[in-house]
PDB file of N, CA and C in Angstrom:
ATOM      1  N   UNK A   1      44.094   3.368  -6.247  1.00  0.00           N
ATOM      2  CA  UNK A   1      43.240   3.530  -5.103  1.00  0.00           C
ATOM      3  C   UNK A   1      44.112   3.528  -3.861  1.00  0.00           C
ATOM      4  N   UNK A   2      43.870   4.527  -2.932  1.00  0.00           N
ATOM      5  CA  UNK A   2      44.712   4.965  -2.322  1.00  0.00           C
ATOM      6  C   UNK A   2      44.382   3.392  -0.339  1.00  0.00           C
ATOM      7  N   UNK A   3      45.026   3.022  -0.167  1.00  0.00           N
ATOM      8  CA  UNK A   3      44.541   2.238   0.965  1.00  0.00           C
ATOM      9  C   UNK A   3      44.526   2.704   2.261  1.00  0.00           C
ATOM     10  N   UNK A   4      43.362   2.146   2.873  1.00  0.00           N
ATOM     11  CA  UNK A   4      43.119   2.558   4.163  1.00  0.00           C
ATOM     12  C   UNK A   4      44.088   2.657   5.321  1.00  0.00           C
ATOM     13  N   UNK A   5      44.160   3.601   6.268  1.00  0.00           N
ATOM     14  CA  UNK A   5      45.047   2.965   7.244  1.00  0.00           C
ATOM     15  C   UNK A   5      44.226   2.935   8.710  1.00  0.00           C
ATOM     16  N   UNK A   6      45.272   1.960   9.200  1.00  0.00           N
ATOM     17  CA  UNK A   6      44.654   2.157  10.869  1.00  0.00           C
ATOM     18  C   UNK A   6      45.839   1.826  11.361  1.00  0.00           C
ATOM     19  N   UNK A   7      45.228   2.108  13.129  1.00  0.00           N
ATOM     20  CA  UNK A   7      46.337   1.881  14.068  1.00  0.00           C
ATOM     21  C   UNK A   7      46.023   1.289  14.828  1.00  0.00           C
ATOM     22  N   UNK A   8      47.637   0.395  15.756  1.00  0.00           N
ATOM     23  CA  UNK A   8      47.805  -0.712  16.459  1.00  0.00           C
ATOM     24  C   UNK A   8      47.166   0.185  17.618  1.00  0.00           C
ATOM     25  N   UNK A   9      46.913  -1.078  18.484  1.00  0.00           N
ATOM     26  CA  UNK A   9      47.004  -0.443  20.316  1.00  0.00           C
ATOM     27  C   UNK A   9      48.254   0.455  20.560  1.00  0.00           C
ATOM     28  N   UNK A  10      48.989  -0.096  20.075  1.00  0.00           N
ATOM     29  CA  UNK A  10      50.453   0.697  20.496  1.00  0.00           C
ATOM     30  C   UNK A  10      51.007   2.387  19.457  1.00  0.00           C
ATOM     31  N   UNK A  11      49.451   2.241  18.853  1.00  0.00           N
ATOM     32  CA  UNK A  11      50.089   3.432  17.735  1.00  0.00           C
ATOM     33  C   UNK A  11      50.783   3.628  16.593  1.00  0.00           C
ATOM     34  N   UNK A  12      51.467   2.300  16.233  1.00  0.00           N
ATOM     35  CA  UNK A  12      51.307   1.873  14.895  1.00  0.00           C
ATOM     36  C   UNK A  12      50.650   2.241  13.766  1.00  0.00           C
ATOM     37  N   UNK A  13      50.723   2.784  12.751  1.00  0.00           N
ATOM     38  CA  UNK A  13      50.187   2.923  11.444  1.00  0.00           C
ATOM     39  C   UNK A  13      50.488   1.789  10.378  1.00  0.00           C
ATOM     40  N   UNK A  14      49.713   0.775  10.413  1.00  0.00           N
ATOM     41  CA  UNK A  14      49.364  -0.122   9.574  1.00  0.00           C
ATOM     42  C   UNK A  14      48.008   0.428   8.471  1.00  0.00           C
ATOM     43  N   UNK A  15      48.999  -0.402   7.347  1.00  0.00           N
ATOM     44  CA  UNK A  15      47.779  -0.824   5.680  1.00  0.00           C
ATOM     45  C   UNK A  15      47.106  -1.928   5.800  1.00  0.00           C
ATOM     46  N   UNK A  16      45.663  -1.294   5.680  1.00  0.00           N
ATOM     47  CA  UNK A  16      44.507  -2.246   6.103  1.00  0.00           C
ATOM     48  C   UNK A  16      43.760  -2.765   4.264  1.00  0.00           C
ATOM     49  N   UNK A  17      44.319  -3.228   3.784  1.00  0.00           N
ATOM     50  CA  UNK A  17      43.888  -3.441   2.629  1.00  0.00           C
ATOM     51  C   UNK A  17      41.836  -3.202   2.415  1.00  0.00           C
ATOM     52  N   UNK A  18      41.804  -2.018   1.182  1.00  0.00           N
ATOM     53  CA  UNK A  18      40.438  -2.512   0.782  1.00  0.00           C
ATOM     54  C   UNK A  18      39.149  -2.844   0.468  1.00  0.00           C
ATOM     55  N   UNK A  19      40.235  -4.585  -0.079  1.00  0.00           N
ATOM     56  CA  UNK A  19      39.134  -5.268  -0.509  1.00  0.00           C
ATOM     57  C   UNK A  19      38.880  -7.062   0.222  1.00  0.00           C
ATOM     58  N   UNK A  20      37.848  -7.348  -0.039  1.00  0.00           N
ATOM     59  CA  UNK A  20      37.975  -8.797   0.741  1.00  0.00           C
ATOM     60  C   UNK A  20      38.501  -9.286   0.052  1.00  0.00           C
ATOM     61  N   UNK A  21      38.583 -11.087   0.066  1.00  0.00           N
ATOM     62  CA  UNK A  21      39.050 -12.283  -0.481  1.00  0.00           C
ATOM     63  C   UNK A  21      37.337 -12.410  -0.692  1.00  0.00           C
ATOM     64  N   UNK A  22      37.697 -12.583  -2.446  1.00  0.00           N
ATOM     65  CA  UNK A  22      36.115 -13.139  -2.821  1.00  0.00           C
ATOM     66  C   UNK A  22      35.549 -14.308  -1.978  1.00  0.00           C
ATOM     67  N   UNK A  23      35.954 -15.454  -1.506  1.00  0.00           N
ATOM     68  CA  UNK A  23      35.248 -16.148  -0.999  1.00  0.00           C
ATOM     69  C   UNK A  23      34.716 -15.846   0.165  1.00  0.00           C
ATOM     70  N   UNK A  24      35.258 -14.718   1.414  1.00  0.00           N
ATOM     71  CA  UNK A  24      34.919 -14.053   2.530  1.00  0.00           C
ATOM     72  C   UNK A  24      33.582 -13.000   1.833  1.00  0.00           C
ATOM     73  N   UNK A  25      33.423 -12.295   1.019  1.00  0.00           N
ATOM     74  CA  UNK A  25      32.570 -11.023   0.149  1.00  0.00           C
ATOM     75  C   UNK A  25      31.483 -11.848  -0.273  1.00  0.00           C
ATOM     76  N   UNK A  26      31.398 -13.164  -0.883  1.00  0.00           N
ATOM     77  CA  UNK A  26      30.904 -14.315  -1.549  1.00  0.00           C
ATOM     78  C   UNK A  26      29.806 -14.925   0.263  1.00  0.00           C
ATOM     79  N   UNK A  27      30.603 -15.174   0.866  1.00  0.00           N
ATOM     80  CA  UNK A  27      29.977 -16.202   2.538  1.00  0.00           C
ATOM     81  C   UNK A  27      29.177 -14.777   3.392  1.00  0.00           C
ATOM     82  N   UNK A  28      29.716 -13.420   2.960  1.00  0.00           N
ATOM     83  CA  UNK A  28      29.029 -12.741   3.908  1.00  0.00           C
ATOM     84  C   UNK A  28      27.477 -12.267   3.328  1.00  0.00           C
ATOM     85  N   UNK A  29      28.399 -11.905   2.110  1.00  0.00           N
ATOM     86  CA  UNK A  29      26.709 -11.345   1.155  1.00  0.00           C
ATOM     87  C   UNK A  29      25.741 -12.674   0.917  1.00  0.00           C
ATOM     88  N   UNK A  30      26.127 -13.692   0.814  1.00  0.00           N
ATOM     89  CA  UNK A  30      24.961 -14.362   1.402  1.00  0.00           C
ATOM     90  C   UNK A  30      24.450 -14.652   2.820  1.00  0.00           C
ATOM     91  N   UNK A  31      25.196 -14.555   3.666  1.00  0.00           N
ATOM     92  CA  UNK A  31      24.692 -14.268   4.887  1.00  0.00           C
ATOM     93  C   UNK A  31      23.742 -13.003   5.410  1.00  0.00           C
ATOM     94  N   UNK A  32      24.138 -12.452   4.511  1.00  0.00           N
ATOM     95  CA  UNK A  32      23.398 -10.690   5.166  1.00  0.00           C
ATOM     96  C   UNK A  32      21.964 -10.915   4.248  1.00  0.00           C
ATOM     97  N   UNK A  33      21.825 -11.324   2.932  1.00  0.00           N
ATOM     98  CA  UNK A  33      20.758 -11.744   1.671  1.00  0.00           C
ATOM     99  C   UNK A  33      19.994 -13.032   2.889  1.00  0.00           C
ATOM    100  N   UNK A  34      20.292 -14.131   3.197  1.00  0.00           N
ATOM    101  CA  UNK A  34      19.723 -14.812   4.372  1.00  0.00           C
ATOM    102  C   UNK A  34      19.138 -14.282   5.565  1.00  0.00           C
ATOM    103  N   UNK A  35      19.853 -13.547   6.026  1.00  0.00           N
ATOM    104  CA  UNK A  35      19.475 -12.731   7.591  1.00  0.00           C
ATOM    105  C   UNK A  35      18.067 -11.989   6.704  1.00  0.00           C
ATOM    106  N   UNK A  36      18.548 -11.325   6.156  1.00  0.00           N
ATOM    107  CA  UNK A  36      17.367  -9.862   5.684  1.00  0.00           C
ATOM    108  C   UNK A  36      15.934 -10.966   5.099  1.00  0.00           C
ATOM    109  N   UNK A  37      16.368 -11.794   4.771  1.00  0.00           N
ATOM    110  CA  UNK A  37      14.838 -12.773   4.065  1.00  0.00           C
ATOM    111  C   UNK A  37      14.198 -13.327   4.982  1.00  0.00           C
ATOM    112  N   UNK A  38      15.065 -14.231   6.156  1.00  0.00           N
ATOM    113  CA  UNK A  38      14.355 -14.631   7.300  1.00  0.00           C
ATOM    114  C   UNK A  38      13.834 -13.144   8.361  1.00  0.00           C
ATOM    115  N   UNK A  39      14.106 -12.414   8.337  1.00  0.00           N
ATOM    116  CA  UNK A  39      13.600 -11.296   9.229  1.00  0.00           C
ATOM    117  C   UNK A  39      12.238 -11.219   8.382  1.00  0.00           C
ATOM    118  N   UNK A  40      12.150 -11.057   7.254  1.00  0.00           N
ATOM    119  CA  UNK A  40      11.217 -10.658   6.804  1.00  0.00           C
ATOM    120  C   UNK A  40       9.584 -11.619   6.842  1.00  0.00           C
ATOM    121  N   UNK A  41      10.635 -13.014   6.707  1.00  0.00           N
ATOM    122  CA  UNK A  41       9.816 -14.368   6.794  1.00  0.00           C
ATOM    123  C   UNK A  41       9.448 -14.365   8.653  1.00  0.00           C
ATOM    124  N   UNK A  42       9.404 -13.653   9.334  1.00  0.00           N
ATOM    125  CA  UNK A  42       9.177 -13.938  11.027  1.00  0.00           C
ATOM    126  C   UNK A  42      10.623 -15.265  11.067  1.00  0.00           C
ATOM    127  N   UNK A  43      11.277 -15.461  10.972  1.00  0.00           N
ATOM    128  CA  UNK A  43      12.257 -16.807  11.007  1.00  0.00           C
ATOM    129  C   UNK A  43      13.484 -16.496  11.883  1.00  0.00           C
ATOM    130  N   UNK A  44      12.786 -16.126  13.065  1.00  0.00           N
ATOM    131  CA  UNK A  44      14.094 -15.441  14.080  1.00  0.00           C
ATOM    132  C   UNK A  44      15.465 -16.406  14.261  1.00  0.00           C
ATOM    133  N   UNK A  45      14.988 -17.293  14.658  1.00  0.00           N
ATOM    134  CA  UNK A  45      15.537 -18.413  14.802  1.00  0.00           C
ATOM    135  C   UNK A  45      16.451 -18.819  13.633  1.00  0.00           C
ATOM    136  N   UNK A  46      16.416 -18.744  12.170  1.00  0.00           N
ATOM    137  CA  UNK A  46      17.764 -18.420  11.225  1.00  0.00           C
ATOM    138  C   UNK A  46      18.037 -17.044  11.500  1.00  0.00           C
ATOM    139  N   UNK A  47      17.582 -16.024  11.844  1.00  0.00           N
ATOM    140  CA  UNK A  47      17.882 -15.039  11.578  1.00  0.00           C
ATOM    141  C   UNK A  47      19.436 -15.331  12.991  1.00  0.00           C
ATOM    142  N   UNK A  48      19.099 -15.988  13.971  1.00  0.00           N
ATOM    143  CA  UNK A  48      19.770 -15.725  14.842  1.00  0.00           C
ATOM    144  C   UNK A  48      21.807 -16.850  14.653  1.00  0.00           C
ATOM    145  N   UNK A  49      20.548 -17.497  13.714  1.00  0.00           N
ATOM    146  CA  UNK A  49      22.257 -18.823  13.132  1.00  0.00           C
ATOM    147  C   UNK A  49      22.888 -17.775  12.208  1.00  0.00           C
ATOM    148  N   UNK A  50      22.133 -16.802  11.104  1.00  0.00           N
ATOM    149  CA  UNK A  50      22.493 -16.545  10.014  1.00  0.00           C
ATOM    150  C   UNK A  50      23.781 -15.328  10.576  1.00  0.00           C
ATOM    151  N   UNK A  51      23.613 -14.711  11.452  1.00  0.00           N
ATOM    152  CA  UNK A  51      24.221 -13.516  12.127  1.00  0.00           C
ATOM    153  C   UNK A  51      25.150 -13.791  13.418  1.00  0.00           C
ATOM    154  N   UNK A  52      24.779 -15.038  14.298  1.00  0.00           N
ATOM    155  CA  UNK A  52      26.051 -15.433  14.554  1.00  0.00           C
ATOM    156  C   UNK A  52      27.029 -16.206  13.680  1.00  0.00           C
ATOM    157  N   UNK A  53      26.715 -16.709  12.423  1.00  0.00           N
ATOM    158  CA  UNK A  53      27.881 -17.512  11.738  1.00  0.00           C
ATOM    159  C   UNK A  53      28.468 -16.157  10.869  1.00  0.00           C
ATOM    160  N   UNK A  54      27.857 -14.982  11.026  1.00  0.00           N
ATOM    161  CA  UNK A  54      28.149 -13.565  10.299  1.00  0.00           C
ATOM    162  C   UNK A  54      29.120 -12.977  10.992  1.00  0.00           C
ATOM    163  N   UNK A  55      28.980 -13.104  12.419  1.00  0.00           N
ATOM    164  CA  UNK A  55      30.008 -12.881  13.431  1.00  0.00           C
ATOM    165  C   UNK A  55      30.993 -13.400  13.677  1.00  0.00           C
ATOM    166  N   UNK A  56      31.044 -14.657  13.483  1.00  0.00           N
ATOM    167  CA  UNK A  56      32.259 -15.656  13.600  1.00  0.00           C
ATOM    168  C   UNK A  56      32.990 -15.603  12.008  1.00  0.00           C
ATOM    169  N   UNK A  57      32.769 -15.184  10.807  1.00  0.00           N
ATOM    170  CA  UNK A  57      33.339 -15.145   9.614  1.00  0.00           C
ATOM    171  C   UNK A  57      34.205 -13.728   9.643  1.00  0.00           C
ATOM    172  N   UNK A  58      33.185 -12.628  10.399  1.00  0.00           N
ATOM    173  CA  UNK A  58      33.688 -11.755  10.825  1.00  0.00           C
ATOM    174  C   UNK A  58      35.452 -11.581  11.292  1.00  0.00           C
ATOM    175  N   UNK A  59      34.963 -11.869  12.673  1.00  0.00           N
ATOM    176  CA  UNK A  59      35.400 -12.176  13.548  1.00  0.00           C
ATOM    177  C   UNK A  59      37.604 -13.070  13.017  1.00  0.00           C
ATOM    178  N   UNK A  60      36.988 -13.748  12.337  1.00  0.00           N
ATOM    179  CA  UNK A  60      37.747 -14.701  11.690  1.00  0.00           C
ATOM    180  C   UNK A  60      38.532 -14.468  10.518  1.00  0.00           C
ATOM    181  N   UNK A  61      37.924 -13.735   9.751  1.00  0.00           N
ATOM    182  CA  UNK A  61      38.475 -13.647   8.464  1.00  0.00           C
ATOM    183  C   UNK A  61      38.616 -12.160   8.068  1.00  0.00           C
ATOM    184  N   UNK A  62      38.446 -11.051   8.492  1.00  0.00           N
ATOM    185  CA  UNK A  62      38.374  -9.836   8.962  1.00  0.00           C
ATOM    186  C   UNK A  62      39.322  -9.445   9.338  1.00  0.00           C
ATOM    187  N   UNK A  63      40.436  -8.612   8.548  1.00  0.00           N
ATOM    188  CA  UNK A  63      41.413  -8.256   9.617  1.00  0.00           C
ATOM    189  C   UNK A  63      41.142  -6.727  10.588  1.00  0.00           C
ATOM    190  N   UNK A  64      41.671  -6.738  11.505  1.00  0.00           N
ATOM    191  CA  UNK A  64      41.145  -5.072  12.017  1.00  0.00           C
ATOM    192  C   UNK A  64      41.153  -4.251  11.405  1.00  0.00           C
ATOM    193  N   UNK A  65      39.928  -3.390  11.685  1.00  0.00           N
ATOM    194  CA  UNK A  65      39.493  -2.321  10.952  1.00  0.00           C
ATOM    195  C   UNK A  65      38.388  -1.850  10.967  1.00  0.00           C
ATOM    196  N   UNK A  66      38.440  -1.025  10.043  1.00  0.00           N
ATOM    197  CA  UNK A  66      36.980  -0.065  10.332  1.00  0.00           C
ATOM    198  C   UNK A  66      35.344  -0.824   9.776  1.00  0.00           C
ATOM    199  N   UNK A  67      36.180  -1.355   9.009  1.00  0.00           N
ATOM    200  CA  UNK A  67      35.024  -2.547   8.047  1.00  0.00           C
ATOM    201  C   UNK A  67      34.745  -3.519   8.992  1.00  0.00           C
ATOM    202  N   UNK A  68      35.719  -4.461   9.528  1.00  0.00           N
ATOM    203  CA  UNK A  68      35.552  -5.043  10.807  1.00  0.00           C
ATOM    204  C   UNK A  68      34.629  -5.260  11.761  1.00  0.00           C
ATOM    205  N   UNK A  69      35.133  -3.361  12.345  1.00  0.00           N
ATOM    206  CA  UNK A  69      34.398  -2.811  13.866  1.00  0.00           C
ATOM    207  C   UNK A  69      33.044  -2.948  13.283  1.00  0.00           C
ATOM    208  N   UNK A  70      32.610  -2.510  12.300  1.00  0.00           N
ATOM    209  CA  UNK A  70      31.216  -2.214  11.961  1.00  0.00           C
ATOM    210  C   UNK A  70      30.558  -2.838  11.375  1.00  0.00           C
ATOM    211  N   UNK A  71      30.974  -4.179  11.201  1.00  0.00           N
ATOM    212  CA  UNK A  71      30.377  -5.472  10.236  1.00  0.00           C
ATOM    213  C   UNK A  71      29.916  -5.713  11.848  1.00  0.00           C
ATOM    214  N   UNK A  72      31.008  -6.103  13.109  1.00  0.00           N
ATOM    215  CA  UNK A  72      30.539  -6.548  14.306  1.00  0.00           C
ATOM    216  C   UNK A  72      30.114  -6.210  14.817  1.00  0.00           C
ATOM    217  N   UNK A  73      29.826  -4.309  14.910  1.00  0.00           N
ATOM    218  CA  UNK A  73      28.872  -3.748  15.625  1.00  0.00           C
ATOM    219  C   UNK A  73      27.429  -3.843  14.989  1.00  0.00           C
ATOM    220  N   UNK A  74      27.243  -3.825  13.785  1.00  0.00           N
ATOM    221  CA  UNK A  74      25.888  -4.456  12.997  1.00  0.00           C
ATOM    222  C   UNK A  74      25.290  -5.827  13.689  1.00  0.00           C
ATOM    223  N   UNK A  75      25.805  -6.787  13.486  1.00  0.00           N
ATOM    224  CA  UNK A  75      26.062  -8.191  14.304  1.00  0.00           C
ATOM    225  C   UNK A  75      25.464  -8.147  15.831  1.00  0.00           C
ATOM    226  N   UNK A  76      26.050  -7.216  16.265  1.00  0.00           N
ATOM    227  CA  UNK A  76      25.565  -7.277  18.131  1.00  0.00           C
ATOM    228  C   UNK A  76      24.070  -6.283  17.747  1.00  0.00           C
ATOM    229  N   UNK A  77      24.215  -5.514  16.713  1.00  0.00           N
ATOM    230  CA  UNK A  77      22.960  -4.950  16.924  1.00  0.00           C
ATOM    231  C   UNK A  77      21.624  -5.832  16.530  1.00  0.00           C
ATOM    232  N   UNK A  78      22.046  -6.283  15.382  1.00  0.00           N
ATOM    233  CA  UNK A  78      20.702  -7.070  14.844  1.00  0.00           C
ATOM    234  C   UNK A  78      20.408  -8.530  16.238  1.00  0.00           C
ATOM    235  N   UNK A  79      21.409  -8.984  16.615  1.00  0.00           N
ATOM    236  CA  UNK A  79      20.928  -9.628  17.594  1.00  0.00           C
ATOM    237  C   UNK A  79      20.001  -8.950  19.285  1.00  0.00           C
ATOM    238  N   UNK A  80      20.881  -8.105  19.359  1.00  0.00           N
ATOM    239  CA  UNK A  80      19.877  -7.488  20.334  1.00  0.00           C
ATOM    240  C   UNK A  80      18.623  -6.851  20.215  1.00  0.00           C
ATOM    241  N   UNK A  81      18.095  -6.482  18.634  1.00  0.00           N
ATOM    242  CA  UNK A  81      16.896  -6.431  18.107  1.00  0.00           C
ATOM    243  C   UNK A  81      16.356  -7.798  18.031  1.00  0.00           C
ATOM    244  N   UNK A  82      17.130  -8.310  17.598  1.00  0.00           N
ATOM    245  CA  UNK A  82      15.628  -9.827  17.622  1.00  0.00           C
ATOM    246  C   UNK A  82      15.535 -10.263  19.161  1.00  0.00           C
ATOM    247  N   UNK A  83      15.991  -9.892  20.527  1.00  0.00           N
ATOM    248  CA  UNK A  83      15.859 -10.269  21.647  1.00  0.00           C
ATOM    249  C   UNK A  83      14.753  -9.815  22.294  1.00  0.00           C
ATOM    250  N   UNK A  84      14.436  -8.480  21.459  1.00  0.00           N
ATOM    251  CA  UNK A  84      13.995  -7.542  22.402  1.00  0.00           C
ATOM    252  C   UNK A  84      12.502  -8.416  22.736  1.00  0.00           C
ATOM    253  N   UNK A  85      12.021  -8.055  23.979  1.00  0.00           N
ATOM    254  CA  UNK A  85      11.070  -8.700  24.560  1.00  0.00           C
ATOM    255  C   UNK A  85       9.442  -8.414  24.238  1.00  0.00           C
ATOM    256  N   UNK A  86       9.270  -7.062  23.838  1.00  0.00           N
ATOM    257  CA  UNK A  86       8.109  -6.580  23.181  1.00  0.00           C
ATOM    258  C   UNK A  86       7.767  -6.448  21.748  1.00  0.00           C
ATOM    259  N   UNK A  87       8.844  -6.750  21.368  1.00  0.00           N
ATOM    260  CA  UNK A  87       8.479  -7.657  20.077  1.00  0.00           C
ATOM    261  C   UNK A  87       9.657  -6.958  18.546  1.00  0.00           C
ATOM    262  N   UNK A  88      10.288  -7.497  17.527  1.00  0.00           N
ATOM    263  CA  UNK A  88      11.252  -7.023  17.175  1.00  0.00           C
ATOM    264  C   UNK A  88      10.624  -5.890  15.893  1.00  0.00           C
ATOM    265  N   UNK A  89      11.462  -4.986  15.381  1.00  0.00           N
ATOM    266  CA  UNK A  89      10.946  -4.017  14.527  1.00  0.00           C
ATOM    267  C   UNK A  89      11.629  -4.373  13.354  1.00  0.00           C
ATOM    268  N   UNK A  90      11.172  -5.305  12.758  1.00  0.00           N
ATOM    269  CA  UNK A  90      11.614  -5.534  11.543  1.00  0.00           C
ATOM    270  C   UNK A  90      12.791  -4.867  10.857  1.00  0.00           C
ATOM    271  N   UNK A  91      11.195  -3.533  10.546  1.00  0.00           N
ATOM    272  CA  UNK A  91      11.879  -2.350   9.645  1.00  0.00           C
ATOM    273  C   UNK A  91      13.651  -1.637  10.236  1.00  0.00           C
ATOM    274  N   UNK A  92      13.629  -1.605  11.430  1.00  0.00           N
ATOM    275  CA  UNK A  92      14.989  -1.717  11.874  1.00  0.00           C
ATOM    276  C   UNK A  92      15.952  -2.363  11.911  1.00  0.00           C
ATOM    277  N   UNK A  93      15.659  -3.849  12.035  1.00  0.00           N
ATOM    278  CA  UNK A  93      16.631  -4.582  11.649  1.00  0.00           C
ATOM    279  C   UNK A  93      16.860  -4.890  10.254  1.00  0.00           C
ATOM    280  N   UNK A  94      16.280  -4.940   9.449  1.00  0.00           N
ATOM    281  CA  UNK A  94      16.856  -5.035   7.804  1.00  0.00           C
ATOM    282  C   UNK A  94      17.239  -3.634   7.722  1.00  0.00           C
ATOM    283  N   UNK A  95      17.192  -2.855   8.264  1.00  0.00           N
ATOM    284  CA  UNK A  95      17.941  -1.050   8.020  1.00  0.00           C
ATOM    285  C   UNK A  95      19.864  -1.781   8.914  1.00  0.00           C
ATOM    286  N   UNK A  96      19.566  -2.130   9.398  1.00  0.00           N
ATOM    287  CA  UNK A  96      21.019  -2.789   9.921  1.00  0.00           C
ATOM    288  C   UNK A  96      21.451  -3.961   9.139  1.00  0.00           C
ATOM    289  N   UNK A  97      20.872  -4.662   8.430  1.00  0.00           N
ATOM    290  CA  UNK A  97      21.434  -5.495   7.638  1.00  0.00           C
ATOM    291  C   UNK A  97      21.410  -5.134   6.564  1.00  0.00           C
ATOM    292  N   UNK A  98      20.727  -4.315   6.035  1.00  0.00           N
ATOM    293  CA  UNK A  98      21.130  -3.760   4.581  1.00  0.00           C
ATOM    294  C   UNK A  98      22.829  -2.679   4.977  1.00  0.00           C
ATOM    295  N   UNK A  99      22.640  -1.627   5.874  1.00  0.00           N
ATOM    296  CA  UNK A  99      24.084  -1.185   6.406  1.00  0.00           C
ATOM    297  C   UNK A  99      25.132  -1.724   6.229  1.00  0.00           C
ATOM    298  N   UNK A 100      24.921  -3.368   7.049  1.00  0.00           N
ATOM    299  CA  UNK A 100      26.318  -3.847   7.018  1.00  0.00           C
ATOM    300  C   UNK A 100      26.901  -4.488   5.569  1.00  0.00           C
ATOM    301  N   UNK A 101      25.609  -4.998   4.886  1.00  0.00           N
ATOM    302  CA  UNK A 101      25.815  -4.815   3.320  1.00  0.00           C
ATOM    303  C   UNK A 101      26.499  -4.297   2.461  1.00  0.00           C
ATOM    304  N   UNK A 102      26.280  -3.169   2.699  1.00  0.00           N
ATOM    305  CA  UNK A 102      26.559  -1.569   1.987  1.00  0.00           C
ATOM    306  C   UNK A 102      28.244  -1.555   2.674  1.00  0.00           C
ATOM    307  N   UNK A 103      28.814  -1.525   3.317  1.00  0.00           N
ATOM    308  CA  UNK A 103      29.938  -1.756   4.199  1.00  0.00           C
ATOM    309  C   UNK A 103      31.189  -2.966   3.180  1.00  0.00           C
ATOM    310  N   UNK A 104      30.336  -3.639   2.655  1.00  0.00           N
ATOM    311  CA  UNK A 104      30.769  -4.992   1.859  1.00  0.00           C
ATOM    312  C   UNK A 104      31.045  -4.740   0.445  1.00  0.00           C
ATOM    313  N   UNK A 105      32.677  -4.314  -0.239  1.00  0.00           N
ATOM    314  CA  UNK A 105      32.892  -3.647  -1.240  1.00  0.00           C
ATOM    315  C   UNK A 105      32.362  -4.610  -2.347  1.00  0.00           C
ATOM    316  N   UNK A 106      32.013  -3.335  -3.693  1.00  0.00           N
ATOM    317  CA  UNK A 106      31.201  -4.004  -4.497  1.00  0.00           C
ATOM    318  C   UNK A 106      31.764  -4.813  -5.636  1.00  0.00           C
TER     319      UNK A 106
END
């Protein structure tokens, strides 16, 4: 299997391995299986612990990359859906947490 690459700020071509560390693949897929159950349960309020501690594992254990960018851009999205003031669309936000799922090698 051929590995991903990306590049530094400076233009660098770095090997971005991948696959996770099972215990990172293990803490997220239950985080994203949590987020998607409390959305469904009205349970904004985990939904909102379950997806910032999704962000910070992210964030943390994630090295740069494309898997990364888009685990965290999922993350800012599902939170700014449960903010919204007229009321949140479910069906949209588990379409973003199933995404960042799918993102999470199998």
């Amino acid at each position: 299997m051929a590995t991903p690459q990306s590049y530094t700020p400076g233009g660098e071509h770095i090997a971005v391995p991948d696959d996770l560390p099972s215990d990172v693949h293990a803490v997220l897929t239950q985080l994203l299986d949590e987020t998607e159950a409390a959305i469904q349960a009205e349970e904004f309020d985990t939904v909102r612990q379950t997806i910032e501690t999704a962000t910070t594992v992210s964030q943390n254990k994630l090295p740069e990359s494309d898997r990364r960018a888009q685990l965290l851009h999922g993350c800012g999205a599902v939170t700014a859906a449960i903010a919204a003031e007229d009321g949140v669309d479910a069906d949209l936000t588990i379409e973003y947490v199933r995404a960042m799922a799918q993102r999470l090698p199998q």
